[in-house]
Protein backbone atom coordinates (compact mmCIF):
# COMPACT_ATOMS: atom_id res chain seq x y z
CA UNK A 1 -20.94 29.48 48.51
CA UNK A 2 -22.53 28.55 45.04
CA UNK A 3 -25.40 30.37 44.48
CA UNK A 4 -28.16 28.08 41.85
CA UNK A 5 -30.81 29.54 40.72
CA UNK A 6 -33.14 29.74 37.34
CA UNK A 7 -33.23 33.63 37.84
CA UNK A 8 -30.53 35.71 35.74
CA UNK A 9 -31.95 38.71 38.09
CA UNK A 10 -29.57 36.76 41.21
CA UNK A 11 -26.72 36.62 38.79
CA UNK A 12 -24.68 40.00 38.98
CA UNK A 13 -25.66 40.08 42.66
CA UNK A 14 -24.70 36.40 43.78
CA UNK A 15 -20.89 37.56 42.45
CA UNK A 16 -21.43 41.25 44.47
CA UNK A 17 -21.49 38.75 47.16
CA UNK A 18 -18.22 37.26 46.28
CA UNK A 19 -19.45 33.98 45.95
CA UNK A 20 -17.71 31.28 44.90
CA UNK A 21 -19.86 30.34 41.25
CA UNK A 22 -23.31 31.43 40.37
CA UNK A 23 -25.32 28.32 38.09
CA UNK A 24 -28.35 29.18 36.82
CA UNK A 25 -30.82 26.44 35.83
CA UNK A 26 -30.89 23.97 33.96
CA UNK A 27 -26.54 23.45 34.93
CA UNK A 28 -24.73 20.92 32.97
CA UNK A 29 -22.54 18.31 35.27
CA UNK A 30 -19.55 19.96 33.94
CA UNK A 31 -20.54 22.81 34.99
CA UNK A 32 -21.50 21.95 38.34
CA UNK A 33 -18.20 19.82 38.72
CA UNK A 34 -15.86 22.99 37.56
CA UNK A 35 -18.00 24.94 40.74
CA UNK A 36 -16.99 22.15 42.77
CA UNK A 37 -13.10 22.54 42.07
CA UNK A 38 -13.48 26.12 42.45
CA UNK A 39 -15.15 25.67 45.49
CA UNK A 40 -12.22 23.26 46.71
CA UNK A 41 -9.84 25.57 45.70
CA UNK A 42 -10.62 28.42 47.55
CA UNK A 43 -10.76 25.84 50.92
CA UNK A 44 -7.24 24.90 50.20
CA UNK A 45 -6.32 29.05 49.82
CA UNK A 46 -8.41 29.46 52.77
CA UNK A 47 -6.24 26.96 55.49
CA UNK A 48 -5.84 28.77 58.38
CA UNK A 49 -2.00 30.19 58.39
CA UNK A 50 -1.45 28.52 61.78
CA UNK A 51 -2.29 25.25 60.53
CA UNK A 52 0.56 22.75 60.00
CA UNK A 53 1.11 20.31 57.09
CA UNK A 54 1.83 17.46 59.64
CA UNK A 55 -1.34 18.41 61.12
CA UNK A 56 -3.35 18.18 58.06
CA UNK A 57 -4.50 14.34 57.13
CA UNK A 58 -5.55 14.78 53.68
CA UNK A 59 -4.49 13.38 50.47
CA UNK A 60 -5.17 13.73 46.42
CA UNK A 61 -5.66 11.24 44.08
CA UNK A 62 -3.34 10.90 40.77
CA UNK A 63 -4.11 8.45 37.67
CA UNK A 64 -1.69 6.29 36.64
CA UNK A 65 1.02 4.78 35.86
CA UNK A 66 -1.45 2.25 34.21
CA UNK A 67 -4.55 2.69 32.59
CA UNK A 68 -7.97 2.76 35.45
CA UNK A 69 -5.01 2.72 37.97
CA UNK A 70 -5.46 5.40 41.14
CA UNK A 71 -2.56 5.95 43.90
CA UNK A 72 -3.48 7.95 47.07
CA UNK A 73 -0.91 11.04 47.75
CA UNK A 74 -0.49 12.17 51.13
CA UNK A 75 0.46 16.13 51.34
CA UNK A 76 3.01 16.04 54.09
CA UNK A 77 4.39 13.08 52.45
CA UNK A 78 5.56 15.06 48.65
CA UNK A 79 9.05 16.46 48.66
CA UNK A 80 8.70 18.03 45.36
CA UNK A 81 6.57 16.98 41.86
CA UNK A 82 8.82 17.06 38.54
CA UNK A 83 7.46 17.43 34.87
CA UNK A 84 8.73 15.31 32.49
CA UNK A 85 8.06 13.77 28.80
CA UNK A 86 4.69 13.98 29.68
CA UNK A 87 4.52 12.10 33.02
CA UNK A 88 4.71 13.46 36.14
CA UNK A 89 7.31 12.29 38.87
CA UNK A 90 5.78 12.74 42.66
CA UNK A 91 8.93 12.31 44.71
CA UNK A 92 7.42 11.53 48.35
CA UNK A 93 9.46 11.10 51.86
CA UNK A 94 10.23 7.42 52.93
CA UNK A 95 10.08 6.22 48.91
CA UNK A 96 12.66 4.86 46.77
CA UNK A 97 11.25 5.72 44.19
CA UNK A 98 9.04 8.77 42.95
CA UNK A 99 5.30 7.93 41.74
CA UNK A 100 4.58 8.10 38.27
CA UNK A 101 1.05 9.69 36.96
CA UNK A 102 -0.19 10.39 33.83
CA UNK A 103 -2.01 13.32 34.82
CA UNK A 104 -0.67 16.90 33.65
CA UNK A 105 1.07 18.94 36.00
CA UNK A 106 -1.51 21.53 36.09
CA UNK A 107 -4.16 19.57 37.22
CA UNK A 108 -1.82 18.37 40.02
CA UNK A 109 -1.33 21.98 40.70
CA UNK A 110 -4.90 22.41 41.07
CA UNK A 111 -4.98 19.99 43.36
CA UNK A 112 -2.24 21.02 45.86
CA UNK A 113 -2.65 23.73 48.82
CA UNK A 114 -1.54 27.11 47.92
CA UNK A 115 -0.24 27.20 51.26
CA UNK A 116 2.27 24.77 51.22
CA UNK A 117 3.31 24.12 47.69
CA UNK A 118 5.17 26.67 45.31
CA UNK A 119 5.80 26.23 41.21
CA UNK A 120 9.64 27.61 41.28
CA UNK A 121 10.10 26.50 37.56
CA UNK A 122 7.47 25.22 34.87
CA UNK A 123 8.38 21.81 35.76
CA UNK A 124 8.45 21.62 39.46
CA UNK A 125 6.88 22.29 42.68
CA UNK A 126 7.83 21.84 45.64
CA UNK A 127 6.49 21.42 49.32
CA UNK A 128 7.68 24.60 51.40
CA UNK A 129 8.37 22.57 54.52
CA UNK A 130 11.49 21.18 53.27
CA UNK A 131 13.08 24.64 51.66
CA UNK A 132 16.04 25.01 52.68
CA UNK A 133 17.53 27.78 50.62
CA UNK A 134 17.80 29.63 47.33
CA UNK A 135 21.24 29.72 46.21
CA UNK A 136 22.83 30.09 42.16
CA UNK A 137 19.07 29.72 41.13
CA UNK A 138 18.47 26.85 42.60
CA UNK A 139 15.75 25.78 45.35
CA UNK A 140 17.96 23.24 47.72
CA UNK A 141 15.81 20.88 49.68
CA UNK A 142 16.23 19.68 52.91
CA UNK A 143 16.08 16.32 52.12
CA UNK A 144 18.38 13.99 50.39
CA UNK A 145 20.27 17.54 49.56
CA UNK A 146 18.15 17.75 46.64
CA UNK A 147 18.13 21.05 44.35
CA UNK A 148 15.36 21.72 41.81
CA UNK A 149 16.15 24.54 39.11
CA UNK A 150 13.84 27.98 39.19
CA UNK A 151 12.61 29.27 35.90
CA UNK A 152 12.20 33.37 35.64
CA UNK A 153 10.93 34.98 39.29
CA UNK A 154 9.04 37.17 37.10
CA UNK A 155 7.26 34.62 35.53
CA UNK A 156 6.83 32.73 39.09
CA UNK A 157 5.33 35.43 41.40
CA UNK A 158 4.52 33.85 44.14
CA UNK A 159 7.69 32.00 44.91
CA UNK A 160 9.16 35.70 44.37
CA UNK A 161 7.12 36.95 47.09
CA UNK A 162 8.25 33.49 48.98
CA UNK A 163 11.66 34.10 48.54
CA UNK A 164 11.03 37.67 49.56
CA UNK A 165 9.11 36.91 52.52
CA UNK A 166 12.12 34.59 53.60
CA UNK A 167 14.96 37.12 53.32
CA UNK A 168 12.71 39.58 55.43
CA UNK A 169 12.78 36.90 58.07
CA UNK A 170 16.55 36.84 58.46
């Protein structure tokens, strides 16, 4: 929930209420567009656990590779998404070749669910559904045997607690 309102009074307790943003009047567009995102973003943290990828029919958009040029990018369909000389390489399932966009990797990150995608290195996510294994600081991918390298695990919490959370399992 966003909470708008031209009363500072609401303010302190709209975010005792955990919500989402509070805007008080008048709110600039790029204001109300970065309470959107956040908004979005907590949806995508908030996927139910028993939900699948295949299950979910939802895409993101991605500028590029030419200027006032859009591509549609279907979750379950991205393997993993590399950095690199200031383009970013989406490499999807059932593609020759991976999708170029202009956009920086952290708004891509922004973009993904929490869920299902993991930074393992400062240059690359990848999609969770086709881990395979950790091995000589590597992440090897089910498909196409692909291995992407992983940066410091300290630096990358959360695919520390992954790779945790996996080694419990066996």
């Amino acid at each position: 929930t966003i909470l708008y309102t031209a009363h500072s009074k609401y303010e302190d307790r709209g975010y005792d209420l955990i919500l989402v943003d509070v805007l008080l009047k008048p709110v600039s567009s790029s204001r109300f567009k970065g309470a959107l995102r956040r908004v979005n973003n907590e949806l995508k943290d908030n996927l139910l656990p028993d939900s699948s990828l295949e299950e979910l029919c939802d895409y993101f958009q991605v500028r590029g590779p030419g200027k006032f040029e859009r591509q549609l990018v279907w979750y379950k369909n991205v393997l993993y998404i590399e950095s690199i000389d200031n383009k970013v390489l989406i490499h999807q399932i059932g593609f020759d070749k991976p999708l170029v966009s202009n956009m920086p990797l952290r708004n891509i990150i922004d973009m993904l669910p929490r869920t299902w995608f993991l930074q393992c290195h400062k240059s690359y996510i990848f999609n969770i559904n086709f881990f395979k294994k950790y091995h000589n600081k590597s992440v090897h991918l089910t498909v196409n045997k692909v291995q992407l390298p992983v940066g410091d695990r300290k630096v990358f919490k959360r695919f520390d607690h992954f790779l945790e959370d996996e080694n419990k399992l066996c």
